[in-house]
Protein backbone atom coordinates (compact mmCIF):
# COMPACT_ATOMS: atom_id res chain seq x y z
CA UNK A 1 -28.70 5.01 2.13
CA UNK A 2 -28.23 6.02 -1.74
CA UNK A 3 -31.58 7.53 -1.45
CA UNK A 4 -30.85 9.94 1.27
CA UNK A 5 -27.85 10.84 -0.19
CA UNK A 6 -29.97 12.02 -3.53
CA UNK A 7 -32.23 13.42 -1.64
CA UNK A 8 -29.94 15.58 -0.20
CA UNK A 9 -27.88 16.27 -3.58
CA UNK A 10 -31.10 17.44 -4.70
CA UNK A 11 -32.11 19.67 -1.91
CA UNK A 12 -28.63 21.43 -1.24
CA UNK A 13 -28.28 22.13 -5.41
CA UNK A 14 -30.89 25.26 -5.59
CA UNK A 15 -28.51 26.48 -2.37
CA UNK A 16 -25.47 26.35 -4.91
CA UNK A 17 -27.08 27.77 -7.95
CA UNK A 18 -28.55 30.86 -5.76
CA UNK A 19 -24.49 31.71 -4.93
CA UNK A 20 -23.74 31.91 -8.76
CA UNK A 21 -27.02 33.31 -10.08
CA UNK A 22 -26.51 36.81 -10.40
CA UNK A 23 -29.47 39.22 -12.25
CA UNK A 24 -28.27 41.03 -14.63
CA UNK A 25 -29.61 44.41 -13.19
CA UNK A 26 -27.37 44.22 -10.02
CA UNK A 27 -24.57 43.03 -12.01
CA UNK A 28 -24.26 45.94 -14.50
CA UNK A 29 -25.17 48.06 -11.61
CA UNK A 30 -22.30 47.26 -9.08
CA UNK A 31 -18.77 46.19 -9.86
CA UNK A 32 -17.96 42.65 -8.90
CA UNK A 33 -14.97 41.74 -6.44
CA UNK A 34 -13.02 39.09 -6.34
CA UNK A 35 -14.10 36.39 -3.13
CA UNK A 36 -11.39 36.91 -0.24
CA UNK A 37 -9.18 34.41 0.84
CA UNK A 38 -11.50 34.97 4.08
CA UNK A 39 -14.71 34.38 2.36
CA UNK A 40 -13.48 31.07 0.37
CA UNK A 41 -11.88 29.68 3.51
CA UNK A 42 -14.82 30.19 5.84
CA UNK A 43 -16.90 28.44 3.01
CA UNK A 44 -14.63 25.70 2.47
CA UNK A 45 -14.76 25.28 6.69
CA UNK A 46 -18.32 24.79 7.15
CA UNK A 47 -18.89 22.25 4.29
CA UNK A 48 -15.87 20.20 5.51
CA UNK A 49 -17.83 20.70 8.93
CA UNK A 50 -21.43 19.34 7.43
CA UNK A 51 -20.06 16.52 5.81
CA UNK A 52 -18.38 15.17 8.91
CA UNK A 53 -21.47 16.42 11.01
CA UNK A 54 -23.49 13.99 8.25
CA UNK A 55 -20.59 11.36 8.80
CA UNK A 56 -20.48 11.44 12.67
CA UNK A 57 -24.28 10.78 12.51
CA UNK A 58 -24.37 8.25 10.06
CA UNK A 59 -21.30 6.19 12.58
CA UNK A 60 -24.19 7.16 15.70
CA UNK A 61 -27.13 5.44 13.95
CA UNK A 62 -24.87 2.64 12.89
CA UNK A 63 -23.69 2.00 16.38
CA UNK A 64 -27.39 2.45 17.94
CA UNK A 65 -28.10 -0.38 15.20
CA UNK A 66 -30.74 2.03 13.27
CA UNK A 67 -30.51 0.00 10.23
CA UNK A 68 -28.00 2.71 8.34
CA UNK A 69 -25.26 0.27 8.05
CA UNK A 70 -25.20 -3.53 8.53
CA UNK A 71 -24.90 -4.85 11.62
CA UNK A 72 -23.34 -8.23 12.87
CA UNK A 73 -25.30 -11.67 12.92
CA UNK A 74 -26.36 -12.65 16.18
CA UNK A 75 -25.04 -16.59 15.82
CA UNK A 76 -24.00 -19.29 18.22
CA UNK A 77 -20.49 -18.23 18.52
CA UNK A 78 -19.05 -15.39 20.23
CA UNK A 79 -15.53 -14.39 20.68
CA UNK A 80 -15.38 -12.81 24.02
CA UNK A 81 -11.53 -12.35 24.45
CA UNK A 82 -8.89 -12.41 22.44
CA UNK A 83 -4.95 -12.02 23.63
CA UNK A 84 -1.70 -11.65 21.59
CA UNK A 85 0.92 -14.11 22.55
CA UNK A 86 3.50 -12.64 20.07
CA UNK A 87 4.13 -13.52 16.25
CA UNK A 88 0.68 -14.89 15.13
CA UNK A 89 -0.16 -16.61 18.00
CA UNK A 90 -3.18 -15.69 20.12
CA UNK A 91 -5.48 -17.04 23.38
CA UNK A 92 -9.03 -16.61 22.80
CA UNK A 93 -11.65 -17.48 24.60
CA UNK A 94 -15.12 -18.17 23.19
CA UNK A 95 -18.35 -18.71 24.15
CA UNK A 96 -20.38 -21.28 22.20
CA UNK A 97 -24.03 -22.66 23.16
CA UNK A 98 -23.52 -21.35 26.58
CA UNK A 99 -20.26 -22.70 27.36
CA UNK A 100 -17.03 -21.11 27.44
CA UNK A 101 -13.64 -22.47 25.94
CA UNK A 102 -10.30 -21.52 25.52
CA UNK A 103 -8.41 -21.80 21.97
CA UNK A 104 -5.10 -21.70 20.81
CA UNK A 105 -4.84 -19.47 17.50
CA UNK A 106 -1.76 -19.72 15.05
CA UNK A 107 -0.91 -18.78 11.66
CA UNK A 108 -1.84 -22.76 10.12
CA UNK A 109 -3.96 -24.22 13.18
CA UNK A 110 -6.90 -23.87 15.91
CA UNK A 111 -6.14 -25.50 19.19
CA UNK A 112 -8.91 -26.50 21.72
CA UNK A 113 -6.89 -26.08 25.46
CA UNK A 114 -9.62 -25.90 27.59
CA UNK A 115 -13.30 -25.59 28.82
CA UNK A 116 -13.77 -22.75 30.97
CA UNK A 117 -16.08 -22.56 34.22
CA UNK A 118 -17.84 -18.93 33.66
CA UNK A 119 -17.34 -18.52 37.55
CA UNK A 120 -14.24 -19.19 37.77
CA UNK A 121 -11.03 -16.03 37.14
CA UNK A 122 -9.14 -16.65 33.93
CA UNK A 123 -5.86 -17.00 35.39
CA UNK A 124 -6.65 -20.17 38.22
CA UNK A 125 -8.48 -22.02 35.17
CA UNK A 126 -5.41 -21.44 32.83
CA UNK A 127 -3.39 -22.91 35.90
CA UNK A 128 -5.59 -25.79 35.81
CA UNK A 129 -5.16 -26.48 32.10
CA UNK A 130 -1.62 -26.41 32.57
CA UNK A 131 -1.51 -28.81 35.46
CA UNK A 132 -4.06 -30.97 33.24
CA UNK A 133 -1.64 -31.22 30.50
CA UNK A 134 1.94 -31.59 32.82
C-alpha cells in the first residue's frame, strides 16, 4: 500500500513542478496574471475528485478482497444476526461448527437460550425456547 502511494507521489511531482516552472524567455516576454478564482477552483475540484476516485477504488478492491486492505479471518464462529433489545441488551444468533444458537448479550454477561434448527423460522423456535423455559 505505502509503495503505491510513493509511487504515485513520485510520478504526479514532475506534473506539479511543470505548473511552476516558467523559462525565463516567456516570462520577461509576457506579463504574468494573477490565477482566477475560476482557474484555482476548477484545480482545487479535480484533485479533490482524484483523490476520492483513488479512495473509492481502494474501498472496491478491499471489498472484492484484492489484498489492499485486510480482510476478516475465516474461523469457526460466525455471527449471523444480531438484534437490539434496548439498553445494551441484544439477541444474536450464531452459527458455530455447523450449528446454530441463540445468545443473550448484555453489558456484564453472555447467555446461551437456545439451539436453533436451520429449517426452522426464527420466530416458532423463539416460541419454543420460551415454552422450554415456562
Amino acid at each position: 500500500m505505502v509503495r503505491w502511494l510513493l509511487i504515485l507521489l513520485l510520478l504526479s511531482s514532475p506534473v506539479f513542478a511543470a505548473d511552476t516552472a516558467v523559462p525565463t524567455a516567456v516570462a520577461v516576454a509576457t506579463p504574468m496574471t494573477a490565477p482566477s478564482l475560476l482557474t484555482s477552483s476548477l484545480k482545487m475540484v479535480a484533485g479533490l475528485g482524484v483523490v476520492a476516485g483513488i479512495m473509492l477504488l481502494i474501498y472496491a478492491a478491499s471489498r472484492k478482497g484484492f489484498g489492499v486492505l485486510p480482510q476478516k479471518k475465516n474461523g469457526l464462529i460466525k455471527v449471523l444476526e444480531t438484534r437490539p433489545l434496548g439498553g445494551r441488551k441484544f439477541l444474536c444468533v450464531v452459527k458455530v461448527r455447523d450449528e446454530e444458537m441463540l445468545l443473550g448479550l448484555s453489558n456484564d454477561r453472555i447467555e446461551y437460550l437456545a439451539k436453533v434448527p436451520s429449517n426452522d423460522k426464527f420466530a416458532t423456535t423463539l416460541e419454543q425456547a420460551e415454552v422450554e423455559q415456562s
